[in-house]
N, C-alpha and C. Protein backbone atom coordinates (compact mmCIF):
# COMPACT_ATOMS: atom_id res chain seq x y z
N UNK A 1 -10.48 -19.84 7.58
CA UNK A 1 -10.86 -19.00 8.70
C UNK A 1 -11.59 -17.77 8.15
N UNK A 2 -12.58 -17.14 8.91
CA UNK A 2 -13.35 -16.37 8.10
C UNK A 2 -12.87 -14.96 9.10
N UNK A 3 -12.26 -14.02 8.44
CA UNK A 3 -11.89 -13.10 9.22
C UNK A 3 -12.60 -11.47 8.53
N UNK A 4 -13.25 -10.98 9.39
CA UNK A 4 -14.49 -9.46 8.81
C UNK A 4 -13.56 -8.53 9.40
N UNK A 5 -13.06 -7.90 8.91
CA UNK A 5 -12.81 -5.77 8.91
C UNK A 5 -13.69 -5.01 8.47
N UNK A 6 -14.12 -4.08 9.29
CA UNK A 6 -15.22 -3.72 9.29
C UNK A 6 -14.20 -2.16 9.59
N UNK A 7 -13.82 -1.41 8.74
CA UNK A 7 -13.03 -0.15 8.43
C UNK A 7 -13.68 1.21 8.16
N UNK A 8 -13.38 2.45 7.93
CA UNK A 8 -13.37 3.32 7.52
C UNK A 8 -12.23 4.35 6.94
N UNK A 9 -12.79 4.98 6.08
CA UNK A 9 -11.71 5.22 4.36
C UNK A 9 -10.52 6.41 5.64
N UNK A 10 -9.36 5.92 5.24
CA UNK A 10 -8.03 6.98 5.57
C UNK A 10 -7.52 6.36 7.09
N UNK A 11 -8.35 5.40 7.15
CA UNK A 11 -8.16 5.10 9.17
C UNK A 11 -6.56 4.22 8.95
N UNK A 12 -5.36 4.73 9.32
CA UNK A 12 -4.10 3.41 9.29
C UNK A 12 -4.35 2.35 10.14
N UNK A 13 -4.88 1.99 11.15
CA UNK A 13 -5.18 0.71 12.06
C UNK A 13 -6.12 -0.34 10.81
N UNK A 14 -6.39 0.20 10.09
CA UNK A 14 -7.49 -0.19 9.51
C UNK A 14 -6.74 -1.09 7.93
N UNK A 15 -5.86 0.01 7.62
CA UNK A 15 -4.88 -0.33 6.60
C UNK A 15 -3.49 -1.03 7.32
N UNK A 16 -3.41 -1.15 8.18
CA UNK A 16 -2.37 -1.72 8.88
C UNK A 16 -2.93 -3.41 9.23
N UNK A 17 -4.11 -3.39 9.45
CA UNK A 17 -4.48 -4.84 9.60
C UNK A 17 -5.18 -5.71 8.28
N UNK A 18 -5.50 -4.15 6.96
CA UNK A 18 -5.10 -5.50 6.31
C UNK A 18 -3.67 -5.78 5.63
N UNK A 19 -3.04 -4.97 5.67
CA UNK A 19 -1.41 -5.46 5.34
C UNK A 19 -1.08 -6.74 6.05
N UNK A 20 -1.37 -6.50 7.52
CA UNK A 20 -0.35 -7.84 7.80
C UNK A 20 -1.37 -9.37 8.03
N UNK A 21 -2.75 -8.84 7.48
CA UNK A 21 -3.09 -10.31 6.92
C UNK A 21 -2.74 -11.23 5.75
N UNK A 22 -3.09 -9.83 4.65
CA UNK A 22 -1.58 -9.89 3.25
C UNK A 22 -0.53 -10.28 3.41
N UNK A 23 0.37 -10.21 4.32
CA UNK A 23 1.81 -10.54 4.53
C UNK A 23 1.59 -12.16 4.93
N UNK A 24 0.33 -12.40 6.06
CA UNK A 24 -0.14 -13.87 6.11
C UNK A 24 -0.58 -14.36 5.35
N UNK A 25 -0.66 -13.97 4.17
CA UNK A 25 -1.76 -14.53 3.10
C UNK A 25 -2.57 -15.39 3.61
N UNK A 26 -3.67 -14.53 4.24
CA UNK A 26 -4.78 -15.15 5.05
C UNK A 26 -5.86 -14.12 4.52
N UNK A 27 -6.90 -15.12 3.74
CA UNK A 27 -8.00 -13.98 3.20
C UNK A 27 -9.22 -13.46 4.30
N UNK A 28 -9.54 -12.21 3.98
CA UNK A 28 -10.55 -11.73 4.59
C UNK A 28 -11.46 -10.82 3.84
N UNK A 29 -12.53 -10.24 4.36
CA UNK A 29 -13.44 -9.78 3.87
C UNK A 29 -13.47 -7.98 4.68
N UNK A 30 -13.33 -7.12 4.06
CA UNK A 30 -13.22 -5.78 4.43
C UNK A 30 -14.42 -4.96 3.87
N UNK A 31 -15.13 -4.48 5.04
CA UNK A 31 -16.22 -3.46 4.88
C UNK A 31 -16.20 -1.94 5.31
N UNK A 32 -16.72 -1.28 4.76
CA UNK A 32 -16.32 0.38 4.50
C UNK A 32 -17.78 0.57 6.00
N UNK A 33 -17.13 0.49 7.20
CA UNK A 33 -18.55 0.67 7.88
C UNK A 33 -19.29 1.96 7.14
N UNK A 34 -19.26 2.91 7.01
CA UNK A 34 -19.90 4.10 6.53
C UNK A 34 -20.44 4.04 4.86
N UNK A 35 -20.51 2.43 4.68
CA UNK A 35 -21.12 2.25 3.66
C UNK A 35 -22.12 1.50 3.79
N UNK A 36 -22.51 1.20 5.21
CA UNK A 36 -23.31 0.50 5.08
C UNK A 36 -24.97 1.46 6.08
N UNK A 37 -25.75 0.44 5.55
CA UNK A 37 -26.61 1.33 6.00
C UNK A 37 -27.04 1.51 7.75
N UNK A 38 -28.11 2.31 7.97
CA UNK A 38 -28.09 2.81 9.28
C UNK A 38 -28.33 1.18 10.15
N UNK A 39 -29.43 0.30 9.91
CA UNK A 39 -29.22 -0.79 10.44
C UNK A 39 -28.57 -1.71 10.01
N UNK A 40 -27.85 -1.85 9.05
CA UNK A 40 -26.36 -2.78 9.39
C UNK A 40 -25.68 -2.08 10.09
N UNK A 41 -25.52 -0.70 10.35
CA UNK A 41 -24.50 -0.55 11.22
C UNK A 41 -24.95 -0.40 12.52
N UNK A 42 -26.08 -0.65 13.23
CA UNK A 42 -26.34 -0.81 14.20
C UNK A 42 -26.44 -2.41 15.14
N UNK A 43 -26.29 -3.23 13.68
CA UNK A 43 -25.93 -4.76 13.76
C UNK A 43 -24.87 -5.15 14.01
N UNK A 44 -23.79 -4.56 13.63
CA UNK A 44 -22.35 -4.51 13.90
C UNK A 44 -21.98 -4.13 15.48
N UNK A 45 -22.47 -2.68 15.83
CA UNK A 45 -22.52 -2.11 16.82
C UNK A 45 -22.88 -3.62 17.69
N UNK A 46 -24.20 -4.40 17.43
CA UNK A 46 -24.27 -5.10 18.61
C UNK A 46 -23.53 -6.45 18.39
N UNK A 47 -23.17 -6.60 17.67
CA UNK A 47 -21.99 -7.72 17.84
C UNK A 47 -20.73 -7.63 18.15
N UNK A 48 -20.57 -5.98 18.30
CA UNK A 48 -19.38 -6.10 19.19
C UNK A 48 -19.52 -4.56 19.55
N UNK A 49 -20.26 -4.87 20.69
CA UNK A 49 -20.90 -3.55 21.68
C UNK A 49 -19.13 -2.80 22.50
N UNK A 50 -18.31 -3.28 22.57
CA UNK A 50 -17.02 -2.57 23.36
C UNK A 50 -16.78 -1.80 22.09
N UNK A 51 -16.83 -2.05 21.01
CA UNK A 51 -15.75 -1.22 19.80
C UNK A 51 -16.13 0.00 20.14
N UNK A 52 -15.29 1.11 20.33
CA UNK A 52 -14.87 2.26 20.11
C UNK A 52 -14.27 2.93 19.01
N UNK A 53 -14.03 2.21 18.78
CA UNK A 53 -12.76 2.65 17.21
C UNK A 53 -12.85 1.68 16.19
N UNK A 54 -11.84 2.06 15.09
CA UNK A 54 -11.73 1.42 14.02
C UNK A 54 -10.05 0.81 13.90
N UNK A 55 -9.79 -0.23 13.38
CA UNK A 55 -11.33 -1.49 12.85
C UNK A 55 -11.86 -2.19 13.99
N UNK A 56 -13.31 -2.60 13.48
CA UNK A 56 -14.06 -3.36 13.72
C UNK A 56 -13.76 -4.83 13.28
N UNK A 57 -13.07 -5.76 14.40
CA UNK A 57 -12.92 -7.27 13.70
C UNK A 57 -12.75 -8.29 14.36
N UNK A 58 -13.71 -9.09 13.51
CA UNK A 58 -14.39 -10.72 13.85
C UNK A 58 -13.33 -11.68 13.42
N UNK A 59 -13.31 -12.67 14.20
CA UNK A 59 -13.16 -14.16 13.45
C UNK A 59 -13.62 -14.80 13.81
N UNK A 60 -14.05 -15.61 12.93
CA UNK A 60 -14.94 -16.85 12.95
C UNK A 60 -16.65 -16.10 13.46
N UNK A 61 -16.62 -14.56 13.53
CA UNK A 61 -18.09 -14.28 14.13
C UNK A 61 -17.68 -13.78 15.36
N UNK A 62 -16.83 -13.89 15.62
CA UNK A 62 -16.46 -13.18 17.26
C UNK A 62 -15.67 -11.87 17.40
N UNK A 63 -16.02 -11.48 17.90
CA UNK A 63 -15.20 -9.68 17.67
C UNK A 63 -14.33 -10.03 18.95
N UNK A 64 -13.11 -9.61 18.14
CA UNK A 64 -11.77 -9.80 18.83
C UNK A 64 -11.09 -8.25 19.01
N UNK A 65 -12.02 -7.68 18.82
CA UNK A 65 -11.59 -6.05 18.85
C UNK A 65 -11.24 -5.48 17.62
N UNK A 66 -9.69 -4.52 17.81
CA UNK A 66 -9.19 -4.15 16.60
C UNK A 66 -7.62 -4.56 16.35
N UNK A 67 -6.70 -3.26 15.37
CA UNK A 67 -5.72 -3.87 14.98
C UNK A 67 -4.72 -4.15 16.14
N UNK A 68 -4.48 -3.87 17.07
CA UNK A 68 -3.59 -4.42 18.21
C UNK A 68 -3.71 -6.18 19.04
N UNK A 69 -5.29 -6.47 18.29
CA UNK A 69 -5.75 -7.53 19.00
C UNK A 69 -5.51 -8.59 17.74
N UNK A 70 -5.66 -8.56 16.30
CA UNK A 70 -5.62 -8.93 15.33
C UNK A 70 -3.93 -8.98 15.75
N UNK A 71 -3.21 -8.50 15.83
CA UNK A 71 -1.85 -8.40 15.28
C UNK A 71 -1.20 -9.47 16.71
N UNK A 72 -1.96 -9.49 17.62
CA UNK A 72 -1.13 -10.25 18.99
C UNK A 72 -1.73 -11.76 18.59
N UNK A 73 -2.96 -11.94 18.07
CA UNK A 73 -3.71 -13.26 17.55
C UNK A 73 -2.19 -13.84 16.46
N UNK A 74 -2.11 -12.91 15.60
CA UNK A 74 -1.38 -13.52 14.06
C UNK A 74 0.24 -13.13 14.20
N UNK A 75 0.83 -12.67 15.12
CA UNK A 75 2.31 -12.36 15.61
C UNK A 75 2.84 -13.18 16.41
């Protein structure tokens, strides 16, 4: 399963979802949004136009929101 976090540095929702993918030992791929540049992050933005907050996260390519939505998927 291909699962994207799309984070920023000190955020706990952010460190909280990848802990309890760790605890699933279910791999994923974690990006520092504010590392990326102005249009990747405007690419992100449109693949998942509701995000408000952090994290930012896909599976399979589909933005499922953030860590409250991740955690009701894998709980």
């Amino acid at each position: 399963m291909k699962i994207e976090i799309f984070g920023k540095p000190n955020c706990p929702y952010c460190i909280s979802a990848k802990n309890l993918l760790e605890i699933k030992q279910l791999g994923y791929e974690y990006i520092d949004f504010f590392d990326l540049d102005d249009e990747a992050q405007k690419k992100v933005r449109e693949r998942a136009p509701s995000a408000g907050t952090f994290p930012i996260i896909f599976l399979e390519d589909t933005y499922i929101g953030g860590f409250n939505q991740l955690q009701s998927v894998f709980n």
